[in-house]
C-alpha atoms as a PDB file:
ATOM      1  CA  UNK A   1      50.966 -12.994 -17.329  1.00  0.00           C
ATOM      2  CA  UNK A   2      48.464 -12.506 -20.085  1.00  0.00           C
ATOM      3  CA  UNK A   3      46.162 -14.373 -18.665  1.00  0.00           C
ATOM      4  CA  UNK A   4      46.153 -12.036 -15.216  1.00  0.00           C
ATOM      5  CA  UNK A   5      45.292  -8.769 -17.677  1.00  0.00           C
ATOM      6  CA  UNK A   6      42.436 -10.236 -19.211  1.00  0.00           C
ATOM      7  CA  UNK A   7      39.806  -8.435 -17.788  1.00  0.00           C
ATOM      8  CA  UNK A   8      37.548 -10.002 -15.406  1.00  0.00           C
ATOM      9  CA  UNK A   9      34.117 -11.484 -16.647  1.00  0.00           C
ATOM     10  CA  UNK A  10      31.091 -10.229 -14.723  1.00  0.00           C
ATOM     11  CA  UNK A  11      29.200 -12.744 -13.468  1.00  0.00           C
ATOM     12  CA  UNK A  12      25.502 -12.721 -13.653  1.00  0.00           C
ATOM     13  CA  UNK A  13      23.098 -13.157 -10.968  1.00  0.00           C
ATOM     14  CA  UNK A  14      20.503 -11.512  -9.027  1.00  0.00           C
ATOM     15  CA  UNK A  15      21.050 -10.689  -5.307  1.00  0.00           C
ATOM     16  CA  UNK A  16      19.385 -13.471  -3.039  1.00  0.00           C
ATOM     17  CA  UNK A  17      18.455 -11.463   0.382  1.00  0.00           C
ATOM     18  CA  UNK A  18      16.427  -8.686  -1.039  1.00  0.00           C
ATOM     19  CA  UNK A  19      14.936 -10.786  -3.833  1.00  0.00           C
ATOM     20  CA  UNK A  20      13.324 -13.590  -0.618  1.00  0.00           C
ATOM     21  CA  UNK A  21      11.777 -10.092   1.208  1.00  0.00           C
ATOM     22  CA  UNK A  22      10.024  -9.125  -2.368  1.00  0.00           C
ATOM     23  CA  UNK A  23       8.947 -13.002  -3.125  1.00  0.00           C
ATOM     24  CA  UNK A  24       7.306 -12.399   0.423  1.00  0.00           C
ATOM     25  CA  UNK A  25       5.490  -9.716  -0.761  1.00  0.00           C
ATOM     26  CA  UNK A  26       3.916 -11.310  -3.658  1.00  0.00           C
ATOM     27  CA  UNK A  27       3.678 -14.790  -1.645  1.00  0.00           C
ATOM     28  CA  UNK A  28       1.277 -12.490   0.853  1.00  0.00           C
ATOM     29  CA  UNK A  29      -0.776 -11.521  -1.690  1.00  0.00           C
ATOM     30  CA  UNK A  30      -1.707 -14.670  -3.548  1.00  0.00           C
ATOM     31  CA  UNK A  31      -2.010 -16.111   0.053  1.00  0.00           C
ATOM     32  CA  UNK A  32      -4.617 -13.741   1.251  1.00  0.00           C
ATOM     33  CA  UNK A  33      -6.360 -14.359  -2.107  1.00  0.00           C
ATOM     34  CA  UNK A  34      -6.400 -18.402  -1.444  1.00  0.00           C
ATOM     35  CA  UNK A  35      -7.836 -17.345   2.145  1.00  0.00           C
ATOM     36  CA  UNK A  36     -10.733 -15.018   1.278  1.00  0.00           C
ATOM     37  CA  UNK A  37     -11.467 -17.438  -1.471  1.00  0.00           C
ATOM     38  CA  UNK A  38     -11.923 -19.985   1.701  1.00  0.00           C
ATOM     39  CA  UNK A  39     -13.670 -17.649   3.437  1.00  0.00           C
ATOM     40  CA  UNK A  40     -10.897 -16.931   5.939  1.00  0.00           C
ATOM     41  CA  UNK A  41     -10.520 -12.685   5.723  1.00  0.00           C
ATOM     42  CA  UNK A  42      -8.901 -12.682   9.089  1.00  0.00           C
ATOM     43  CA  UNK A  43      -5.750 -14.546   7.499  1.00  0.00           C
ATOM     44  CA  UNK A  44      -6.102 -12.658   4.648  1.00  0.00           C
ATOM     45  CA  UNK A  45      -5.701  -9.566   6.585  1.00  0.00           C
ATOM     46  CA  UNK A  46      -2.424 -10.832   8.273  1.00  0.00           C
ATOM     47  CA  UNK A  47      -1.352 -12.195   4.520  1.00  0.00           C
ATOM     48  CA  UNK A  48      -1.391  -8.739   3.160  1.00  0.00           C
ATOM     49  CA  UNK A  49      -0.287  -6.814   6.061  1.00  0.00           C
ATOM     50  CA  UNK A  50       2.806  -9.435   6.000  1.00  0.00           C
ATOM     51  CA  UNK A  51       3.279  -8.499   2.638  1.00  0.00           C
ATOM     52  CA  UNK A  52       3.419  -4.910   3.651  1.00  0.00           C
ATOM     53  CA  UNK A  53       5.943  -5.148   6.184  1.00  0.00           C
ATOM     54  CA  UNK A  54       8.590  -7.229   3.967  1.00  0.00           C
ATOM     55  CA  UNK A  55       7.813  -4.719   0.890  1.00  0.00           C
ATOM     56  CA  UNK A  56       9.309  -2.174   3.496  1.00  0.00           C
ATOM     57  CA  UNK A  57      12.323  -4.480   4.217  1.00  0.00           C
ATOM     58  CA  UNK A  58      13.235  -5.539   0.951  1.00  0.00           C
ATOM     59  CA  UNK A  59      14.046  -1.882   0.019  1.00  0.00           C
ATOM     60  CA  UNK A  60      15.917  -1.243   3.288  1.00  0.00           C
ATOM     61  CA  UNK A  61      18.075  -3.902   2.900  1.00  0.00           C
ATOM     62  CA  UNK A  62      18.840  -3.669  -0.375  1.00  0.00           C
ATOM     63  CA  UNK A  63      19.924   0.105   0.405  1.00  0.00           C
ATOM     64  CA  UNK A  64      21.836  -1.006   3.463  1.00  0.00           C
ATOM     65  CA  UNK A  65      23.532  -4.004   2.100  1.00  0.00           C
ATOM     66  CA  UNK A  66      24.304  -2.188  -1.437  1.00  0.00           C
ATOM     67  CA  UNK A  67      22.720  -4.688  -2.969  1.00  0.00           C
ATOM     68  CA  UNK A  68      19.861  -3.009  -5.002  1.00  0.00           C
ATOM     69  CA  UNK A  69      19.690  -3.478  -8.634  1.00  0.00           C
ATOM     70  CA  UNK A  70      17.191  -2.953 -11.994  1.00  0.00           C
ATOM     71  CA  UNK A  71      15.731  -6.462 -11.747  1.00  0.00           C
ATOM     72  CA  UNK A  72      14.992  -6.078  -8.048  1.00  0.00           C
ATOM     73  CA  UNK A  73      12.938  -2.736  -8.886  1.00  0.00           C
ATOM     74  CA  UNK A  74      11.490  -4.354 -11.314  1.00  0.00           C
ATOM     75  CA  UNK A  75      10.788  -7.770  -9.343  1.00  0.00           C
ATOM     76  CA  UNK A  76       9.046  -5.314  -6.691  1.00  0.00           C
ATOM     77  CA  UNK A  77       7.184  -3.377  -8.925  1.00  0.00           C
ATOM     78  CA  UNK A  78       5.228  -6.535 -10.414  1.00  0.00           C
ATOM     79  CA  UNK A  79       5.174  -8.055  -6.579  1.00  0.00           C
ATOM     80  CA  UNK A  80       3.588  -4.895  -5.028  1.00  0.00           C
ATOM     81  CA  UNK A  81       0.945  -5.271  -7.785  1.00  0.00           C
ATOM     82  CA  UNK A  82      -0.042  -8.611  -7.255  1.00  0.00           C
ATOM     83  CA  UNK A  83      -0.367  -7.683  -3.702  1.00  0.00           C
ATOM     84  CA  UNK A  84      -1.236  -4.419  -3.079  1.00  0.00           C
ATOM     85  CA  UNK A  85      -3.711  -4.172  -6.326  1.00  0.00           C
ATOM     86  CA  UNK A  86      -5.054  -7.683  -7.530  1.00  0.00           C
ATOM     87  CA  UNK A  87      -5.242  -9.441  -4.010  1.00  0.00           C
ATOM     88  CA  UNK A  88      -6.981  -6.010  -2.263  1.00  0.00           C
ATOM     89  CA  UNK A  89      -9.267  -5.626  -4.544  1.00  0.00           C
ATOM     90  CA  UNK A  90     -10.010  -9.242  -4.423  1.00  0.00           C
ATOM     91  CA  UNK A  91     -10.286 -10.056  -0.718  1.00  0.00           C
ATOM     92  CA  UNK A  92     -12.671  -6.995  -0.612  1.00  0.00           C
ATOM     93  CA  UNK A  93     -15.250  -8.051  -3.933  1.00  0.00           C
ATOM     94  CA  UNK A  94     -15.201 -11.352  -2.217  1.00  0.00           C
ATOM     95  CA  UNK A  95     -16.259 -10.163   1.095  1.00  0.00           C
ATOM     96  CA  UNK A  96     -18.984  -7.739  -0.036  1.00  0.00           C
ATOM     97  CA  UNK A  97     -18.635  -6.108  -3.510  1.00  0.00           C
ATOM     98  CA  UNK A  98     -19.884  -9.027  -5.137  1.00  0.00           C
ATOM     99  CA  UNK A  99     -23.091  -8.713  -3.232  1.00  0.00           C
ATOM    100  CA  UNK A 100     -23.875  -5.410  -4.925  1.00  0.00           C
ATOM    101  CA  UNK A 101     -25.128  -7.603  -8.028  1.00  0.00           C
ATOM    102  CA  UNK A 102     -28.293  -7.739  -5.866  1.00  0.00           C
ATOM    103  CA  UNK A 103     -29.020  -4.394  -6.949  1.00  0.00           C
ATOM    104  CA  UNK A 104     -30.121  -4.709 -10.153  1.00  0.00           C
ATOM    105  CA  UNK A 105     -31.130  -1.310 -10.461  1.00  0.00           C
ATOM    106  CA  UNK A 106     -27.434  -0.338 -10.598  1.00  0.00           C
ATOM    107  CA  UNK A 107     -27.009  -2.438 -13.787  1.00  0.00           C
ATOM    108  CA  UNK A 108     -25.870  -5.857 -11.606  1.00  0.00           C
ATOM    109  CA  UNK A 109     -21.543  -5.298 -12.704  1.00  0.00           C
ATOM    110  CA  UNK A 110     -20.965  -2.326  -9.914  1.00  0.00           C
ATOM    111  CA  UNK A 111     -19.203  -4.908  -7.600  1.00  0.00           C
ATOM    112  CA  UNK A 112     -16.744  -6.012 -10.027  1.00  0.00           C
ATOM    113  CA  UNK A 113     -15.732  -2.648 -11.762  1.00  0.00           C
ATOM    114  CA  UNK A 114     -15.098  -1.286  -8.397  1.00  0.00           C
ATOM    115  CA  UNK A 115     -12.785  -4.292  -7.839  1.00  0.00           C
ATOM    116  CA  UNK A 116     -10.974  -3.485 -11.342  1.00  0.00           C
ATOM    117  CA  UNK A 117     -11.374   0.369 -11.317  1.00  0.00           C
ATOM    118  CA  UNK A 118      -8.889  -0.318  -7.870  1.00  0.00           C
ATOM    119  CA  UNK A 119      -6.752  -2.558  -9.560  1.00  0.00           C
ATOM    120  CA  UNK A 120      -6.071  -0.496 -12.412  1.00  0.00           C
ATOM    121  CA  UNK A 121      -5.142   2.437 -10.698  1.00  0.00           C
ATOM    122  CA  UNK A 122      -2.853   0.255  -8.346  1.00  0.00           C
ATOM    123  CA  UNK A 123      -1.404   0.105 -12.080  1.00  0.00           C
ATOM    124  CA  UNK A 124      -1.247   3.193 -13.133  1.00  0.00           C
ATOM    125  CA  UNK A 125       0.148   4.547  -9.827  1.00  0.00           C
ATOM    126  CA  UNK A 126       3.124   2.124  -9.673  1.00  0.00           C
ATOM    127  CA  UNK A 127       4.132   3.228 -13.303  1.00  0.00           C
ATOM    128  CA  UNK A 128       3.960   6.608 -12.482  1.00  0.00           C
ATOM    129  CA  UNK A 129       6.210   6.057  -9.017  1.00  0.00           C
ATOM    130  CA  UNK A 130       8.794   4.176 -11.083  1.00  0.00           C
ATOM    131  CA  UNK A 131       8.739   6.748 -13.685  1.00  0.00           C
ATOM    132  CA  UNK A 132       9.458   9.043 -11.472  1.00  0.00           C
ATOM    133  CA  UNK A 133      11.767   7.284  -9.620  1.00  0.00           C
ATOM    134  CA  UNK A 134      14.029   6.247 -12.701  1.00  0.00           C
ATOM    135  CA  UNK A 135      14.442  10.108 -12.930  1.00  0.00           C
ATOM    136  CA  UNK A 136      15.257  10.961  -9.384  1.00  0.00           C
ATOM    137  CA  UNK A 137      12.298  12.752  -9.272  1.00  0.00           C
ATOM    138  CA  UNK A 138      10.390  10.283  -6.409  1.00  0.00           C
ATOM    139  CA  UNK A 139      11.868  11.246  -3.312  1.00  0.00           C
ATOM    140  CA  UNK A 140      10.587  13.103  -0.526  1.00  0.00           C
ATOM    141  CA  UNK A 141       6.716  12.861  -0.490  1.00  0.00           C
ATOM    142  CA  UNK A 142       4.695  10.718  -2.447  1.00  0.00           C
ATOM    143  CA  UNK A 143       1.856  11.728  -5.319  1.00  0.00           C
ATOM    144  CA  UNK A 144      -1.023   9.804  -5.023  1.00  0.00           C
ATOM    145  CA  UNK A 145      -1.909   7.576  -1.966  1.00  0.00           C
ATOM    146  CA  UNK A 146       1.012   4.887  -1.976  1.00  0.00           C
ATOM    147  CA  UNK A 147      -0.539   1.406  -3.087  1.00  0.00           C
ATOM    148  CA  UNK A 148      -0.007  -0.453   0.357  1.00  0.00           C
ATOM    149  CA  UNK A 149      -1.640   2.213   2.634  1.00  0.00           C
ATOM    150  CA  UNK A 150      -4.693   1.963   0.025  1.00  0.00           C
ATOM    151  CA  UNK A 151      -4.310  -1.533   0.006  1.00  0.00           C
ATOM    152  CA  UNK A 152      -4.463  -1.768   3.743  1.00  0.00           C
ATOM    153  CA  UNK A 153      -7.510   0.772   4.134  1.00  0.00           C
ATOM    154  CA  UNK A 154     -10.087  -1.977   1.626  1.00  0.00           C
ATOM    155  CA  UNK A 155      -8.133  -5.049   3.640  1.00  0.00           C
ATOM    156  CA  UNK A 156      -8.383  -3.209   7.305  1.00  0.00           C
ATOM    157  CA  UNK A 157     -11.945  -2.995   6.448  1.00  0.00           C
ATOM    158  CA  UNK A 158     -12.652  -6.254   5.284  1.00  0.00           C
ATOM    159  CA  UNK A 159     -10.636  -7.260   8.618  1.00  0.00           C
ATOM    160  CA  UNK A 160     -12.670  -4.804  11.075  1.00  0.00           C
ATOM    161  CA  UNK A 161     -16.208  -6.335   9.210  1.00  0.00           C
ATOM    162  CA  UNK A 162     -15.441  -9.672   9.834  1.00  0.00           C
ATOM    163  CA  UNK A 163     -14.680  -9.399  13.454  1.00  0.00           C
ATOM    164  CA  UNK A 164     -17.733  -7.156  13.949  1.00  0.00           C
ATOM    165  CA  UNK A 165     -18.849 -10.415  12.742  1.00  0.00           C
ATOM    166  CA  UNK A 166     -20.869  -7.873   9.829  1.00  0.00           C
ATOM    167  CA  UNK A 167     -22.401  -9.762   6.732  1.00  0.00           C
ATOM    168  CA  UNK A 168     -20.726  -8.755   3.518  1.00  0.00           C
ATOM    169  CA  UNK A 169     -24.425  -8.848   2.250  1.00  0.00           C
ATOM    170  CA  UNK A 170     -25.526  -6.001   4.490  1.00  0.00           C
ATOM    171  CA  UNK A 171     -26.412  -2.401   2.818  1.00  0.00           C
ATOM    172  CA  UNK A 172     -24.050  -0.196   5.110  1.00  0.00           C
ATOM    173  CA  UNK A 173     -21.765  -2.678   4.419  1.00  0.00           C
ATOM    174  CA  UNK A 174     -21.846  -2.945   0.347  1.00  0.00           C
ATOM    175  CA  UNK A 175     -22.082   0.457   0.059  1.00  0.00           C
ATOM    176  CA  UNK A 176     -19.235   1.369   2.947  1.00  0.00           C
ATOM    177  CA  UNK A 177     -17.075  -0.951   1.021  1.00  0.00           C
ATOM    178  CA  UNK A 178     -18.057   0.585  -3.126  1.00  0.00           C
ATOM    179  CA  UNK A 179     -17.154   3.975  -1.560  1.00  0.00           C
ATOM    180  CA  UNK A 180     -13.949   3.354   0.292  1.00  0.00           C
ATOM    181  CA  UNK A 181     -12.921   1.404  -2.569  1.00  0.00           C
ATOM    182  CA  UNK A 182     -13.184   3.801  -5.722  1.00  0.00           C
ATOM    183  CA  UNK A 183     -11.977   6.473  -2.877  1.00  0.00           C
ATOM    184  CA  UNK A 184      -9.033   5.442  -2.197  1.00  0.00           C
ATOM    185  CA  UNK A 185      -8.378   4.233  -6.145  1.00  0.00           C
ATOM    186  CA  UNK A 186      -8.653   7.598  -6.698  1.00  0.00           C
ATOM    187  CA  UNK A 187      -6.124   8.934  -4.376  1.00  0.00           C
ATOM    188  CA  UNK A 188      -4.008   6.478  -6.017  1.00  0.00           C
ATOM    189  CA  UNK A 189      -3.721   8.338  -9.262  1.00  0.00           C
ATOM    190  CA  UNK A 190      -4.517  12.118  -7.467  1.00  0.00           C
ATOM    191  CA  UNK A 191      -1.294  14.757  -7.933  1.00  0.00           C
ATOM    192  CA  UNK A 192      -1.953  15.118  -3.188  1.00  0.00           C
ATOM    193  CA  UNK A 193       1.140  14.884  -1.896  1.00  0.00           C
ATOM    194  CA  UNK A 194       1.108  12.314   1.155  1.00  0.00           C
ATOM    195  CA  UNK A 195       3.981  11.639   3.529  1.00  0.00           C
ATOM    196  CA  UNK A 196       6.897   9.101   3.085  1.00  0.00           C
ATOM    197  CA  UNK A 197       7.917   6.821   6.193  1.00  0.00           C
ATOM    198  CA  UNK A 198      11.185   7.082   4.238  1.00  0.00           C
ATOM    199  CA  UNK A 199      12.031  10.389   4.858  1.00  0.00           C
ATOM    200  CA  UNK A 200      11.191   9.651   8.254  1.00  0.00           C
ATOM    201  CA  UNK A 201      14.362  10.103  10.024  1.00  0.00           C
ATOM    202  CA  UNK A 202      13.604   8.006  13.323  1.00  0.00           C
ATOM    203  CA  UNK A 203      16.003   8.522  16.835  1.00  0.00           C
ATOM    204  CA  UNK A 204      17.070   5.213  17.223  1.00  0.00           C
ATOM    205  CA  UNK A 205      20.071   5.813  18.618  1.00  0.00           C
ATOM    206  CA  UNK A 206      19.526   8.911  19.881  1.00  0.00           C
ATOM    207  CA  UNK A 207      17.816  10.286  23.455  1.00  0.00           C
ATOM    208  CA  UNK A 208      14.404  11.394  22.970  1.00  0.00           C
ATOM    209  CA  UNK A 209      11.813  12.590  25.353  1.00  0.00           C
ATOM    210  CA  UNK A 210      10.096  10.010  27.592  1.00  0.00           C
ATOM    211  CA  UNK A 211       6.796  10.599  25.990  1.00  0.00           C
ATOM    212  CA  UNK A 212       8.163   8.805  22.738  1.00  0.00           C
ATOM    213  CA  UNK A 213       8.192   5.615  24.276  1.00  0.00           C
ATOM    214  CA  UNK A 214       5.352   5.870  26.677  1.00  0.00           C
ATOM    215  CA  UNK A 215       3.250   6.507  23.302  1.00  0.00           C
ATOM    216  CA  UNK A 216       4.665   3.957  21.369  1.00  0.00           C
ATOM    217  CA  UNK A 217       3.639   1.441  24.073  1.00  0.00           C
ATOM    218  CA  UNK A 218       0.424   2.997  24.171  1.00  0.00           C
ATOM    219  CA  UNK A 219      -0.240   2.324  20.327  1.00  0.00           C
ATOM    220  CA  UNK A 220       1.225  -1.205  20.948  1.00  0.00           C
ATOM    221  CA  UNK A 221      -1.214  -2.236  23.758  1.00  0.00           C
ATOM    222  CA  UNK A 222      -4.212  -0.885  21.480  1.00  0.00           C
ATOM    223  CA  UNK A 223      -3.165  -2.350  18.397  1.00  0.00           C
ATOM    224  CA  UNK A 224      -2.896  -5.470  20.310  1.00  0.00           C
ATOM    225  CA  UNK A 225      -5.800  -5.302  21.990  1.00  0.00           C
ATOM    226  CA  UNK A 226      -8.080  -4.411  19.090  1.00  0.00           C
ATOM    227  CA  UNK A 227      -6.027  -5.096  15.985  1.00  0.00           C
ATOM    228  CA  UNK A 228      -8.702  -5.080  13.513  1.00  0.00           C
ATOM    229  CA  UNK A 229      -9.956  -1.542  14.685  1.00  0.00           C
ATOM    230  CA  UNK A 230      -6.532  -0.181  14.820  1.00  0.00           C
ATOM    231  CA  UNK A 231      -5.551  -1.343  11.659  1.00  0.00           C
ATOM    232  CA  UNK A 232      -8.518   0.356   9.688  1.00  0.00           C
ATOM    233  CA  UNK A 233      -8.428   3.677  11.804  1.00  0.00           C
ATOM    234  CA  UNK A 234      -4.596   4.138  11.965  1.00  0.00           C
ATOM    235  CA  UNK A 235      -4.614   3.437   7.297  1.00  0.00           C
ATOM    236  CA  UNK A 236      -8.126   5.179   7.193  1.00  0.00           C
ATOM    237  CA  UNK A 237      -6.249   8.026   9.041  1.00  0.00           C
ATOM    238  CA  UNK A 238      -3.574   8.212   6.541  1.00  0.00           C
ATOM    239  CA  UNK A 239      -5.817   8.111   3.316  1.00  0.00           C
ATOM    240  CA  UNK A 240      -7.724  11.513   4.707  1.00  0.00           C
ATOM    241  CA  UNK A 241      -4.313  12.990   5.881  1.00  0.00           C
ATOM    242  CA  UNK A 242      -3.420  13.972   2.329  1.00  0.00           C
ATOM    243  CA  UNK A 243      -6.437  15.701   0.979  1.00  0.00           C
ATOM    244  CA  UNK A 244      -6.791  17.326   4.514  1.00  0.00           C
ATOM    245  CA  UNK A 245      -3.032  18.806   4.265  1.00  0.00           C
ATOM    246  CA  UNK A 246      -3.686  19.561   0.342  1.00  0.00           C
ATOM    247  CA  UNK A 247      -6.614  21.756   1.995  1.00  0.00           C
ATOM    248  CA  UNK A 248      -4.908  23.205   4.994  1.00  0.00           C
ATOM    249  CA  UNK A 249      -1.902  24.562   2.263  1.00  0.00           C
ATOM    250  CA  UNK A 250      -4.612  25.883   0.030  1.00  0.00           C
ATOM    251  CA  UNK A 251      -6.688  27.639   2.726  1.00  0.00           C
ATOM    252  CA  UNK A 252      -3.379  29.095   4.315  1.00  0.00           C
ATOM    253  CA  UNK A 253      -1.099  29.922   1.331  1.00  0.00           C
ATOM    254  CA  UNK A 254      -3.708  30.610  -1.348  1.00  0.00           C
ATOM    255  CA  UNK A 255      -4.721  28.607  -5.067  1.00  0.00           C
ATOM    256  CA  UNK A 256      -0.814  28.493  -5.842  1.00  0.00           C
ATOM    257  CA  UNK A 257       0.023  26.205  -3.346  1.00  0.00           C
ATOM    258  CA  UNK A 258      -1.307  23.337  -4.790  1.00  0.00           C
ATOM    259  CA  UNK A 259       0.219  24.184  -8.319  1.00  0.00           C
ATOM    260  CA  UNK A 260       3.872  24.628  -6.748  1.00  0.00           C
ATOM    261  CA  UNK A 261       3.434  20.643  -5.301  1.00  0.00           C
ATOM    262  CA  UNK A 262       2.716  19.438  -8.326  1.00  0.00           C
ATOM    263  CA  UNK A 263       5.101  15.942  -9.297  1.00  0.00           C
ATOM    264  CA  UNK A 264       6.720  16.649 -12.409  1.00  0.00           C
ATOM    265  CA  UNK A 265       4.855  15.632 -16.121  1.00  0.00           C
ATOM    266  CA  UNK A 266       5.517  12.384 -17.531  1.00  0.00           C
END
């Protein structure tokens, strides 16, 4: 008898299923690393687009299954930087960022503080989400470009180079690539509010209008058709969306607008 009211011990552990989704995540980062370091920026582009999709999953399962939990935020956290802010940056200063040491006149280091000016922002903008987020205060839109869409917009265009078959070495190209990468670094950090697929409430199970699917099988058959292109336009598309919104509320409901979206301080 005493021994059925001694209290039960809680055993420790972390939950498996979730926790293989976010190794994924960091597993497509280093991978797309390893490729671009081989040359290989096509794989690399699949590596960190993998890692995008099973950063997506390992949140909706652990919602779904009840199974989320402080080390598994935390576990994602350091994953999404490895992939999202060290590997980007990396695939893209190895593909052309590097080359802007040619240009002496620009001091020779341009290349690689691009590369780190990216990284640390991926940084700063996943403390600030998880900040946020350990206060309620992260749901609905996001502040500041989410790391994988700016990950995917230097990756997309690393992706869309290559199969252009466009030297890394090549002026538009350097100079495409310095811009797009302290751009969208600095949405990373920006107070512009840009939309979450998670409050996203999709009709799966509902009837929708026939046009739904006949234009989800028309993005299919392009993306499949010219996945490189799509890729880049569809994530480039996304980066713009939020300062173009941030501008449409200003123009339409005056200066305040912008103050009365502001996240809360830290």
């Amino acid at each position: 008898m005493d021994d059925l009211a001694l209290p039960k011990r809680r055993r420790r552990g972390i939950y498996l299923l979730p926790n293989l989704f976010t190794t994924g995540t960091l597993f497509g980062g280093f991978y797309a690393v390893i490729a671009a370091m081989n040359q290989h920026f096509d794989q690399a582009a699949y590596a960190v687009f993998g890692a995008m999709v099973a950063d997506s999953l390992d949140g909706l399962i652990a919602r779904k299954t009840g199974t989320a939990s402080d080390f598994g935020k935390e576990y994602d956290s350091l994953c999404d930087m490895v992939a999202f802010g060290v590997a980007a940056s990396l695939v893209m200063y190895t593909f052309t960022l590097r080359h802007l040491a040619d240009y002496r006149w620009l001091g020779g280091k341009l290349g690689w503080a691009a590369a780190f000016m990216f990284t640390a922002c991926a940084a700063l903008r996943l403390a600030r989400f998880n900040v946020l987020a350990s206060r309620g205060e992260a749901k609905g839109n996001f502040f500041g470009m989410p790391s994988p869409g700016a990950a995917a917009v230097l990756v997309g265009f690393v992706w869309m180079a290559d199969d252009f078959h466009l030297r890394g070495s090549d002026p538009s190209v350097v100079f495409t690539a310095a811009f797009l990468t302290a751009g969208a670094a600095i949405l990373m950090i920006t107070n512009i509010r840009f939309f979450s697929l998670k409050s996203l409430n999709l009709p799966l199970t509902e009837r929708v209008p026939f046009r739904y699917i006949v234009f989800v099988i028309v993005l299919l058959t392009s993306f499949s058709l010219y996945p490189p292109q799509i890729f880049f336009l569809v994530f480039l598309a996304y980066a713009v969306s939020g300062p173009a919104l941030a501008l449409h509320r200003r123009l339409t409901q005056g200066p305040g607008a912008a103050a009365r979206g502001d996240p809360p301080s830290l």
